[in-house]
Protein backbone atom coordinates (compact mmCIF):
# COMPACT_ATOMS: atom_id res chain seq x y z
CA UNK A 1 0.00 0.00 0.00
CA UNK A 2 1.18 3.09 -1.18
CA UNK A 3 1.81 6.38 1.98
CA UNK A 4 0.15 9.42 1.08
CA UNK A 5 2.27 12.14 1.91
CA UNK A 6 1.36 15.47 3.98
CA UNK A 7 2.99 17.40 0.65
CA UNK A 8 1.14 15.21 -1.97
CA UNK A 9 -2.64 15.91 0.01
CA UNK A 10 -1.92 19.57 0.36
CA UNK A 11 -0.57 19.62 -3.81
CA UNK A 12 -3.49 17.87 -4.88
CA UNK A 13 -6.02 20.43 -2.67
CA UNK A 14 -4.59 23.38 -3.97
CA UNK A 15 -4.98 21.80 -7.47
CA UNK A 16 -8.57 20.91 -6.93
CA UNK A 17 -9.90 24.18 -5.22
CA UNK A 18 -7.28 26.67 -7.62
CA UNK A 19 -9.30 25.63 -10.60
CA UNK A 20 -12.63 26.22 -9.25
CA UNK A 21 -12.76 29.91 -8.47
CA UNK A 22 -13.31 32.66 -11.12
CA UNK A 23 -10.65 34.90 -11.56
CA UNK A 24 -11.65 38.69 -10.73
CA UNK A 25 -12.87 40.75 -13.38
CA UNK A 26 -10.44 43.71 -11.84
CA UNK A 27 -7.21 43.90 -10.01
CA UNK A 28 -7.54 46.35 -6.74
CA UNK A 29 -10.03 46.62 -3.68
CA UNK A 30 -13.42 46.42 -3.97
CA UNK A 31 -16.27 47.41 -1.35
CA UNK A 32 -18.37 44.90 0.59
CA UNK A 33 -21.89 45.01 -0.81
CA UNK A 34 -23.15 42.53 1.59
CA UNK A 35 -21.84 39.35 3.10
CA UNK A 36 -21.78 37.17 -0.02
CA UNK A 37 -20.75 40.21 -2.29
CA UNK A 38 -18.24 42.53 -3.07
CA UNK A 39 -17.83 45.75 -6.09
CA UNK A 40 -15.59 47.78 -7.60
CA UNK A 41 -15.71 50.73 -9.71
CA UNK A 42 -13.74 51.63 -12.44
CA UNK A 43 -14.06 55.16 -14.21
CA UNK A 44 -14.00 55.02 -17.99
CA UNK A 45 -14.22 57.80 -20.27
CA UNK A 46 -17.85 58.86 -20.79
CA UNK A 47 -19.14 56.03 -18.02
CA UNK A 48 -17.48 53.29 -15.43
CA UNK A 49 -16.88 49.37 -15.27
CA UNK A 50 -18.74 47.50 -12.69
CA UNK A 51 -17.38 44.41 -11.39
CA UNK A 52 -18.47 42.07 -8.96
CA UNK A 53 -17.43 39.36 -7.12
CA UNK A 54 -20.02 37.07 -5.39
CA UNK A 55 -19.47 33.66 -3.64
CA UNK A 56 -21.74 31.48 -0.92
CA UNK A 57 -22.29 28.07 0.27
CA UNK A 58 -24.33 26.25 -1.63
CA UNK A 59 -25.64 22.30 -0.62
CA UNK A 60 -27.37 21.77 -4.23
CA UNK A 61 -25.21 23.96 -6.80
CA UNK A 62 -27.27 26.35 -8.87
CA UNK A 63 -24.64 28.38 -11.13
CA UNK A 64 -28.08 29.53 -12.86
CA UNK A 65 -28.92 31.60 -9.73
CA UNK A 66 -25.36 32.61 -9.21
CA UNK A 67 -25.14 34.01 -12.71
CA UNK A 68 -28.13 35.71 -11.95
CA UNK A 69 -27.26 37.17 -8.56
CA UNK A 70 -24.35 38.71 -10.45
CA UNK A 71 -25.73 40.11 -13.35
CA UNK A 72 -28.46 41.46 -11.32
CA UNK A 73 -25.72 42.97 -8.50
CA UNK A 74 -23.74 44.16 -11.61
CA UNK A 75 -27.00 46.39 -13.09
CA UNK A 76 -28.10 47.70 -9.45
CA UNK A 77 -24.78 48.52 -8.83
CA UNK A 78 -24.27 50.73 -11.71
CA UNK A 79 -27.79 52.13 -11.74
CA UNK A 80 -27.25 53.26 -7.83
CA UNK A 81 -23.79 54.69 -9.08
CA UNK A 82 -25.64 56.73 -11.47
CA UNK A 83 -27.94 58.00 -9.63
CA UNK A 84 -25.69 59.32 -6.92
CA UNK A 85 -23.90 61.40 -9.23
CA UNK A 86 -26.70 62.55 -10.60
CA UNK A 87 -26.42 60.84 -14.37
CA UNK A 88 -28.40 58.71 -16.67
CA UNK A 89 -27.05 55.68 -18.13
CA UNK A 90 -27.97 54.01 -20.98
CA UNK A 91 -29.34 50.56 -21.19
CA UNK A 92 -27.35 47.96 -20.49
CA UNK A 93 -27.64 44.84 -22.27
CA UNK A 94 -27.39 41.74 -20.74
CA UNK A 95 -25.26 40.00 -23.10
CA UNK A 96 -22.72 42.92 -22.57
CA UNK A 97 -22.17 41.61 -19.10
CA UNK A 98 -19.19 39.24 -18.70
CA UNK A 99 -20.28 36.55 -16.26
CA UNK A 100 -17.56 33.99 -14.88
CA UNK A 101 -18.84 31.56 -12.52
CA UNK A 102 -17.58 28.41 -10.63
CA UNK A 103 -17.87 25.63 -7.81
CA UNK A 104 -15.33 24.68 -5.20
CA UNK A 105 -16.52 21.25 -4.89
CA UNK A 106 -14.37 20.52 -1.47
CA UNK A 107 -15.59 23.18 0.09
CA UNK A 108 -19.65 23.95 -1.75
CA UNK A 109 -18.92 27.15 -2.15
CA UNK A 110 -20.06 28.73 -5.63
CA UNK A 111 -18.46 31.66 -6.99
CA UNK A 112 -19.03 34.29 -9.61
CA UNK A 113 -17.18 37.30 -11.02
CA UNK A 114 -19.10 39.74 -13.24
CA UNK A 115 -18.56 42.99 -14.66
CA UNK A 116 -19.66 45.58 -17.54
CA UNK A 117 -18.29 48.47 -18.91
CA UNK A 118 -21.27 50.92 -19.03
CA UNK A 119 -22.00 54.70 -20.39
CA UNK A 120 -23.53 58.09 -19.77
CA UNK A 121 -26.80 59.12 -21.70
């Protein structure tokens, strides 16, 4: 029978749960929305980027629901930005949002990173 080594276990775990999470949409700190989710704003000539970064446990994995939760965090989010400095935006279109998602199977956790790049009226 073949010893499984301390260094082989912790390898093969950071292999496993590496591949699993989305990578961020952008580099820097973002703001706690809530518990599960976290923003960042990025100005852009004539608008901003939104992205988001969402993860929570999840016993039955529904990416569906996580890929809503961020598309849906991604439009309030830039909405609420707008209207706090006083500006309309125009529409933005859902398949203009860039939706990662993924699922640490070890752990349940689900995970999605979303962002759009949107513009003044």
């Amino acid at each position: 029978m073949r010893r499984v080594t301390l260094g082989t276990l912790a390898l093969a775990l950071a292999f496993t749960s590496g591949c699993a999470v989305p990578a961020s949409h952008s580099s820097g700190p973002y703001t706690a929305l809530d518990r599960n989710t976290e923003y960042r704003i990025d100005e852009r000539p004539g608008g901003f980027r939104v992205s988001v970064n969402r993860s929570r446990y999840q016993w039955f994995p529904d990416i569906s629901e996580m890929r809503h939760a961020c598309v849906s965090t991604v439009t309030s989010v830039a909405y609420d930005t707008a209207a706090q400095r006083r500006r309309r935006l125009r529409r933005i279109a859902e398949d203009r949002i860039r939706v990662d998602t993924g699922r640490n199977i070890l752990t349940g956790v689900s995970f999605c990173a979303a962002s759009a790049t949107v513009e003044y009226e």
